[in-house]
C-alpha atoms as a PDB file:
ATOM      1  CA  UNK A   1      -8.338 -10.389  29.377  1.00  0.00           C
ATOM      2  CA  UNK A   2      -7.850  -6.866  28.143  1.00  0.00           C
ATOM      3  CA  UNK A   3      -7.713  -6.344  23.910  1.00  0.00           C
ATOM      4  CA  UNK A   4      -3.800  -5.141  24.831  1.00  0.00           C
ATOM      5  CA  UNK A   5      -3.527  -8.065  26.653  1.00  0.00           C
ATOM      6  CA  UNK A   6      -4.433 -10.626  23.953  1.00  0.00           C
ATOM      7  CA  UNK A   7      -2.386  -8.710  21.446  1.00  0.00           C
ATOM      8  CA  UNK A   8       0.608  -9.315  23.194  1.00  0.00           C
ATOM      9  CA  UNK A   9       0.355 -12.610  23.682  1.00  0.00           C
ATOM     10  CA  UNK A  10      -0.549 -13.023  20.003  1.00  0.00           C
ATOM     11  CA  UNK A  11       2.337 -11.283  19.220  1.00  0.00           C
ATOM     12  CA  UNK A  12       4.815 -12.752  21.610  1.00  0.00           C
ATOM     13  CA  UNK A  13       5.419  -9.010  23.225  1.00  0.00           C
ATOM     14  CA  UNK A  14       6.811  -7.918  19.760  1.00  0.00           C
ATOM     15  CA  UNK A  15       5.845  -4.919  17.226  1.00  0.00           C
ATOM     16  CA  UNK A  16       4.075  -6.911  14.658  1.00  0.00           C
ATOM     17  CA  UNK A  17       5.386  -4.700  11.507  1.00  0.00           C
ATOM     18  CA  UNK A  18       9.251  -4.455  12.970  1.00  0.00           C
ATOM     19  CA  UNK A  19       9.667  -6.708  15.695  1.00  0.00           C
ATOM     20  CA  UNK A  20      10.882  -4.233  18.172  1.00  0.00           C
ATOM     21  CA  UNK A  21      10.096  -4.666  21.846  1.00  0.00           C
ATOM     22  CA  UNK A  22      10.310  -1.270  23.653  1.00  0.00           C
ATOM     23  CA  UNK A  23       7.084   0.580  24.285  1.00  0.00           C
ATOM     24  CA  UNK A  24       4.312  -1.701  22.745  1.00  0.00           C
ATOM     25  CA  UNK A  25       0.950  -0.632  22.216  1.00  0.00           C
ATOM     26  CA  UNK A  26      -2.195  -1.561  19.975  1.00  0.00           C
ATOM     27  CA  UNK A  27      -2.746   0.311  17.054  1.00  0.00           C
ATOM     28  CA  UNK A  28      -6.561   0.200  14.769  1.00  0.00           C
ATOM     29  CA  UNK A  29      -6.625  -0.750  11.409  1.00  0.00           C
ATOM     30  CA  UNK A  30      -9.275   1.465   9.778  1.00  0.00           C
ATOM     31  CA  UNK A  31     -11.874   1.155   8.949  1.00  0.00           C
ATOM     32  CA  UNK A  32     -12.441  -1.747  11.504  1.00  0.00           C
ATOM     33  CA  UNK A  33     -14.128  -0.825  14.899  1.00  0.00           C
ATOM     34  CA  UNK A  34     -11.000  -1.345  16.965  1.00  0.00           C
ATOM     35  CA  UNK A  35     -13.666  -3.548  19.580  1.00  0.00           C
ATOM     36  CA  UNK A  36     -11.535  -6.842  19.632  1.00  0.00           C
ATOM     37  CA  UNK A  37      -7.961  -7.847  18.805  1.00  0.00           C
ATOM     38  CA  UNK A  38      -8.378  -8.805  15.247  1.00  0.00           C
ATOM     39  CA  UNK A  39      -9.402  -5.723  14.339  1.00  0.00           C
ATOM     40  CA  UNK A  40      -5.697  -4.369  15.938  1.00  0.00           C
ATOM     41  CA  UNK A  41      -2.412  -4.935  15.716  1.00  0.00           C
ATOM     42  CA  UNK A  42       0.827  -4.299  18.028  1.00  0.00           C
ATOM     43  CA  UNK A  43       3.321  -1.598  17.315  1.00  0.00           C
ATOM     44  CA  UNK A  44       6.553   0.002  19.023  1.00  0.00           C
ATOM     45  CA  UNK A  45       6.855   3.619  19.486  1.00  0.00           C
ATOM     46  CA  UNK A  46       9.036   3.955  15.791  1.00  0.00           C
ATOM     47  CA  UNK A  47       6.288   2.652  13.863  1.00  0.00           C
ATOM     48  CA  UNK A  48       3.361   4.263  15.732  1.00  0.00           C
ATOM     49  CA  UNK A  49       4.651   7.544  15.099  1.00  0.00           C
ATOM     50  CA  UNK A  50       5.610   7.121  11.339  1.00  0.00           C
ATOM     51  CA  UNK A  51       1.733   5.423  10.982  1.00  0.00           C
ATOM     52  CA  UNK A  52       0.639   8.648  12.739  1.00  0.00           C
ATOM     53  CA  UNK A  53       2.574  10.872   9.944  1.00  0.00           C
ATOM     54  CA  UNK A  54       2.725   8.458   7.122  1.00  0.00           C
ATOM     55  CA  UNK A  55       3.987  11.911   5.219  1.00  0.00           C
ATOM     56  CA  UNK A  56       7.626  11.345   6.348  1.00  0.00           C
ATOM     57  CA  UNK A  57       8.462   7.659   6.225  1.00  0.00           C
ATOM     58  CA  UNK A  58      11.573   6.392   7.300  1.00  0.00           C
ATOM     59  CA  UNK A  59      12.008   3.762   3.827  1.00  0.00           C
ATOM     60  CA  UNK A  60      14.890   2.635   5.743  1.00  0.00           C
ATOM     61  CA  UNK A  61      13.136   1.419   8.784  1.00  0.00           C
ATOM     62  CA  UNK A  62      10.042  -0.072   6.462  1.00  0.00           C
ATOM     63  CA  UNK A  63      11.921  -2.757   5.016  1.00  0.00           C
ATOM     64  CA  UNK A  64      11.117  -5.199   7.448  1.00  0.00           C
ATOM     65  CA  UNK A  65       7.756  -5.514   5.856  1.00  0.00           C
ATOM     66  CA  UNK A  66       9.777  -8.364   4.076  1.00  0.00           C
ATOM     67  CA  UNK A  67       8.918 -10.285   6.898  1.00  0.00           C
ATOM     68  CA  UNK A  68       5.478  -9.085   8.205  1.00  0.00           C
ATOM     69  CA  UNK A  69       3.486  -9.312   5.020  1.00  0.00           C
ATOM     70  CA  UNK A  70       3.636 -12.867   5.650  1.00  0.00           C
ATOM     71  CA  UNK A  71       2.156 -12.639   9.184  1.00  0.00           C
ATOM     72  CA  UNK A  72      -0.859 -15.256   9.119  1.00  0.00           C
ATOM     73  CA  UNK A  73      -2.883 -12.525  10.719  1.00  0.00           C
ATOM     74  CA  UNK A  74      -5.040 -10.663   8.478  1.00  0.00           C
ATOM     75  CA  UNK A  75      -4.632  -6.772  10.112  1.00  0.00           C
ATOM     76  CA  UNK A  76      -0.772  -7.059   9.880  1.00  0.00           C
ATOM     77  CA  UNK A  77      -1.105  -8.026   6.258  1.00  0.00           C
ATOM     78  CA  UNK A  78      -3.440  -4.992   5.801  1.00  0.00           C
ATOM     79  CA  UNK A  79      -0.974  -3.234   7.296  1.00  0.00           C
ATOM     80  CA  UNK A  80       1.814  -4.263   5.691  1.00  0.00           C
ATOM     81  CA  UNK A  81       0.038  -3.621   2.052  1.00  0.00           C
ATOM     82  CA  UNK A  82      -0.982   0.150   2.932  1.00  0.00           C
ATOM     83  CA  UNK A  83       2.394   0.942   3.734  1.00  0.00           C
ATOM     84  CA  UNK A  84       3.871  -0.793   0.474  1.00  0.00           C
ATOM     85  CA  UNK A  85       1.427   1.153  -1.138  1.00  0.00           C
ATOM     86  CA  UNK A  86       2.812   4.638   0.433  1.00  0.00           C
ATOM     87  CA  UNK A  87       6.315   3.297  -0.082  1.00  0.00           C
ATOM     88  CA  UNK A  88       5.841   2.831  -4.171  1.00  0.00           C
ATOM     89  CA  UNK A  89       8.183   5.295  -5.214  1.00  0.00           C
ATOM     90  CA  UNK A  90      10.936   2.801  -4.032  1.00  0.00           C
ATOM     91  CA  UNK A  91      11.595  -0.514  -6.346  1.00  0.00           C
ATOM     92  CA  UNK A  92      12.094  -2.822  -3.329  1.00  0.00           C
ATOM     93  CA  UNK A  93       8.301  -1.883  -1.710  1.00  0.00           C
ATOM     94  CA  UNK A  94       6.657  -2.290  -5.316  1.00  0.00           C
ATOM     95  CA  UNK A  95       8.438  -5.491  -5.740  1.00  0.00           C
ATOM     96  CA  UNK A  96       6.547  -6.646  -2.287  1.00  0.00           C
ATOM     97  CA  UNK A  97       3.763  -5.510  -2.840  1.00  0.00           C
ATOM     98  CA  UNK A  98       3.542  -7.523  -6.123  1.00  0.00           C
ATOM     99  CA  UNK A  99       4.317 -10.849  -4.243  1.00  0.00           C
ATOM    100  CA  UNK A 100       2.333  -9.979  -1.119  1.00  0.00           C
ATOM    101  CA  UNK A 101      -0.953 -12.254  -1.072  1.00  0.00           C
ATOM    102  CA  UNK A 102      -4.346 -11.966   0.843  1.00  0.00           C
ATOM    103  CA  UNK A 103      -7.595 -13.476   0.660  1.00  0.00           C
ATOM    104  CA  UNK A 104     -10.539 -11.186  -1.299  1.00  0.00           C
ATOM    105  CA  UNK A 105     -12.056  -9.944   2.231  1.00  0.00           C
ATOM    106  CA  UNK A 106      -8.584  -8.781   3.375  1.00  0.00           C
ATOM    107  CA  UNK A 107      -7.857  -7.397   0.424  1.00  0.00           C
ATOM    108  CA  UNK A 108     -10.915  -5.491   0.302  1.00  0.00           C
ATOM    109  CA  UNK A 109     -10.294  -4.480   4.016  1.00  0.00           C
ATOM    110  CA  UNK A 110      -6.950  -3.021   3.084  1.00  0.00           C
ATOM    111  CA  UNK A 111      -8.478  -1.210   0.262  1.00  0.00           C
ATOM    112  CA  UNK A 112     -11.332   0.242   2.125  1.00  0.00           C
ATOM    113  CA  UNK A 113      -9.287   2.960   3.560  1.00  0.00           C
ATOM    114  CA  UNK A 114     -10.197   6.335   1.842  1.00  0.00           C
ATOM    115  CA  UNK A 115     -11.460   4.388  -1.119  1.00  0.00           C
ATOM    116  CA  UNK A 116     -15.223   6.351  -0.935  1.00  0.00           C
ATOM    117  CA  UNK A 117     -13.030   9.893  -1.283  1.00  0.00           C
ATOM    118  CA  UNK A 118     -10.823   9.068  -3.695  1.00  0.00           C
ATOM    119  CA  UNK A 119     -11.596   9.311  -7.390  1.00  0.00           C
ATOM    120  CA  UNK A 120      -9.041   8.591 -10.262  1.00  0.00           C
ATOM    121  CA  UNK A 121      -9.543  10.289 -13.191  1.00  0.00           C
ATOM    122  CA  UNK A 122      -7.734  10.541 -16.646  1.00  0.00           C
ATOM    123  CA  UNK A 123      -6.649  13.323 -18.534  1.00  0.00           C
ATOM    124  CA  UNK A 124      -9.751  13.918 -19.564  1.00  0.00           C
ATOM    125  CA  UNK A 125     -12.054  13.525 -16.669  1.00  0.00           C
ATOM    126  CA  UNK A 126     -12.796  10.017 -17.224  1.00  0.00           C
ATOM    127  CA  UNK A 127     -13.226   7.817 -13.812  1.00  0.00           C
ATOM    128  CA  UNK A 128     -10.472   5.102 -13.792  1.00  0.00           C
ATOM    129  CA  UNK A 129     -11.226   1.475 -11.793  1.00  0.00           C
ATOM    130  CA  UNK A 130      -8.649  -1.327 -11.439  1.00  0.00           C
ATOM    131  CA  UNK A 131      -8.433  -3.161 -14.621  1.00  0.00           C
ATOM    132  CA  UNK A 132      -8.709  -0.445 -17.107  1.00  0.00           C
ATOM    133  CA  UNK A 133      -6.730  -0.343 -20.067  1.00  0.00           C
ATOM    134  CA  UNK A 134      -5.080   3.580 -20.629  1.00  0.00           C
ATOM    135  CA  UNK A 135      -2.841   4.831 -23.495  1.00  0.00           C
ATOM    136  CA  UNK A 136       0.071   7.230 -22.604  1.00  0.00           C
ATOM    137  CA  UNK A 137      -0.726  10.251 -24.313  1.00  0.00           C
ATOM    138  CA  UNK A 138       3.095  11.698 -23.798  1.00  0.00           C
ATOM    139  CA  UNK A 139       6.598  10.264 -23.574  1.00  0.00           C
ATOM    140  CA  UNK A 140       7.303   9.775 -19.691  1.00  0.00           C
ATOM    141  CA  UNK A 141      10.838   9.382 -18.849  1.00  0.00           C
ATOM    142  CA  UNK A 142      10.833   6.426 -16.218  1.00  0.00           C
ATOM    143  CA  UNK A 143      12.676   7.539 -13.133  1.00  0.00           C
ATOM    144  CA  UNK A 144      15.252   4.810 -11.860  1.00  0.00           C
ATOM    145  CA  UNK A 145      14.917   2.690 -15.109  1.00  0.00           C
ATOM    146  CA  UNK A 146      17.033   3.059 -18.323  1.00  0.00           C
ATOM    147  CA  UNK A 147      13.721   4.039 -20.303  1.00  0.00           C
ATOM    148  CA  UNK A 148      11.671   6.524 -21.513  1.00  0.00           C
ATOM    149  CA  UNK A 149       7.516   4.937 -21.828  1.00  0.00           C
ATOM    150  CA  UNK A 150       6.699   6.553 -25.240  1.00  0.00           C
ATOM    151  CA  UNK A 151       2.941   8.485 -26.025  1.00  0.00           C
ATOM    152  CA  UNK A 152       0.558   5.701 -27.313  1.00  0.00           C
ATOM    153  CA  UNK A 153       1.853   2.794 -25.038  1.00  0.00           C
ATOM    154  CA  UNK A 154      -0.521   1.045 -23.826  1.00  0.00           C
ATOM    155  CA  UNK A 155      -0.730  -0.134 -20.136  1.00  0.00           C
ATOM    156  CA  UNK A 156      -3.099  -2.839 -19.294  1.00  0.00           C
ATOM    157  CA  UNK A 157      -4.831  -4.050 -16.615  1.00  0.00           C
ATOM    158  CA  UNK A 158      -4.163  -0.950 -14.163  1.00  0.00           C
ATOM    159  CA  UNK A 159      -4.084  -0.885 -10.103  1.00  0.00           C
ATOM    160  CA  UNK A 160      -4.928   2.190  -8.423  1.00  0.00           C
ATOM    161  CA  UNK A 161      -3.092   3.893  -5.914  1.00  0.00           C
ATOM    162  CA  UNK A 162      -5.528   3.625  -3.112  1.00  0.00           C
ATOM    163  CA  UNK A 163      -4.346   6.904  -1.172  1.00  0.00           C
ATOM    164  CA  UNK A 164      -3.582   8.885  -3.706  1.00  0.00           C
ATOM    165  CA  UNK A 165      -5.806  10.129  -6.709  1.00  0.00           C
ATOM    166  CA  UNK A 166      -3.376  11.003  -9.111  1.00  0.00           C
ATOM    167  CA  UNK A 167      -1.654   8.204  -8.889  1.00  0.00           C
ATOM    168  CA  UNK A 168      -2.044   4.671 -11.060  1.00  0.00           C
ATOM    169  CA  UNK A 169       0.547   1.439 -11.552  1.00  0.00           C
ATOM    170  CA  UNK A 170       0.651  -0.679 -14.118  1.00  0.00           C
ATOM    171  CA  UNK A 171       3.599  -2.378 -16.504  1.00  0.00           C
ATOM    172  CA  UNK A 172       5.549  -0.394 -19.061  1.00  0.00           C
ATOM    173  CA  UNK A 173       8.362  -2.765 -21.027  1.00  0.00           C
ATOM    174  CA  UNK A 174       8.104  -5.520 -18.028  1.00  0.00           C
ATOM    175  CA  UNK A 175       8.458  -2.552 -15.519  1.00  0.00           C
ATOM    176  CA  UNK A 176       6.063  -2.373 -12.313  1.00  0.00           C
ATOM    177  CA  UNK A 177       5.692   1.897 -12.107  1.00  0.00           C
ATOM    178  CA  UNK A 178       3.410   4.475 -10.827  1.00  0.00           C
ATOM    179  CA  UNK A 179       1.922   6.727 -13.793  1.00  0.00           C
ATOM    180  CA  UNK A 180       0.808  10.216 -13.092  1.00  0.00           C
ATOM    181  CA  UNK A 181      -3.215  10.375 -13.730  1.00  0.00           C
ATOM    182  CA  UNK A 182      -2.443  13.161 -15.877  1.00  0.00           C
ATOM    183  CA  UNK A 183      -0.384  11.488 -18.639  1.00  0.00           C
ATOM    184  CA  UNK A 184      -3.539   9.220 -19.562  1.00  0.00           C
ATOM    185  CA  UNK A 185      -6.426   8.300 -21.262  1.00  0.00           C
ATOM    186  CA  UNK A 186      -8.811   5.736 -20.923  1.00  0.00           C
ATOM    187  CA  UNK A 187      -9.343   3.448 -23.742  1.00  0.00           C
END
């Protein structure tokens, strides 16, 4: 049986991210091999070509990630985490990505992508991991919250934006946001 083949009857001949049905095919999930079907998953046409140019994401269309985080197979949850990652500007996709779960390896799997390129780094050149502590080191006005995150508040415990370097979340007055590298310091 062909790796296509399997996927679709894993899947029960539906995208695995949207549920569509028209024009199924499998799609990688870096950095695995590709070689059998857990390293794959099965997408429609829409979300092939958004995956392919994750630049111009239809938030819209994303939503049903609602559902697919909670597939029980580990490259749709993978899946399903990168794109809440890209989709962080947006309150609902931060708010799943907070409640999506996965075990260490699959986490680590979903982190791997890009990871070995991308370096955070404060305002002052220092290298930033998950779990630092920074200090804001000017007033940031909070876009879509009634708030403005004032210089000296400190953010604990910090996730990185895996895809992009300039990019860090954390919690600001029980707020989950993204914090421009820029704006702070490493304490």
């Amino acid at each position: 049986m062909s790796i296509t083949q399997s996927l679709l009857d894993r899947s029960g001949s539906k995208c695995e991210l949207c549920s569509g049905k028209e024009q199924l095919s499998a799609h990688n999930v870096a950095p695995r091999s590709g070689d059998n079907d857990s390293d794959n998953i099965v997408v429609c046409q829409t979300c092939n070509e958004q995956l392919e140019n994750t630049d111009n994401l239809d938030e819209n269309h994303w939503r049903c990630l609602n559902d697919s985080m909670w597939n029980p197979e580990p490259a749709v949850q993978v899946m399903a985490f990168r794109l809440l990652g890209l989709l962080a500007h947006t309150n609902w996709a931060t708010d799943l990505k907070n409640q999506i779960y996965m075990d260490e390896a699959t986490t680590e799997w979903a982190e791997a992508v890009g990871s070995e390129s991308i370096v955070h780094k404060d305002a002052n050149g220092h290298i930033l991991k998950a779990g630092d502590n920074v200090v804001l080191i000017q007033d940031l006005k909070v876009k879509g919250a009634n708030f403005t995150a004032k210089r000296g508040t400190a953010v604990r415990r910090i996730s990185l934006v895996h895809d992009n370097p300039n990019h860090i979340e954390g919690r600001v007055e029980d707020q989950h946001i993204v914090i421009l590298t820029q704006y702070v310091k490493k304490t």
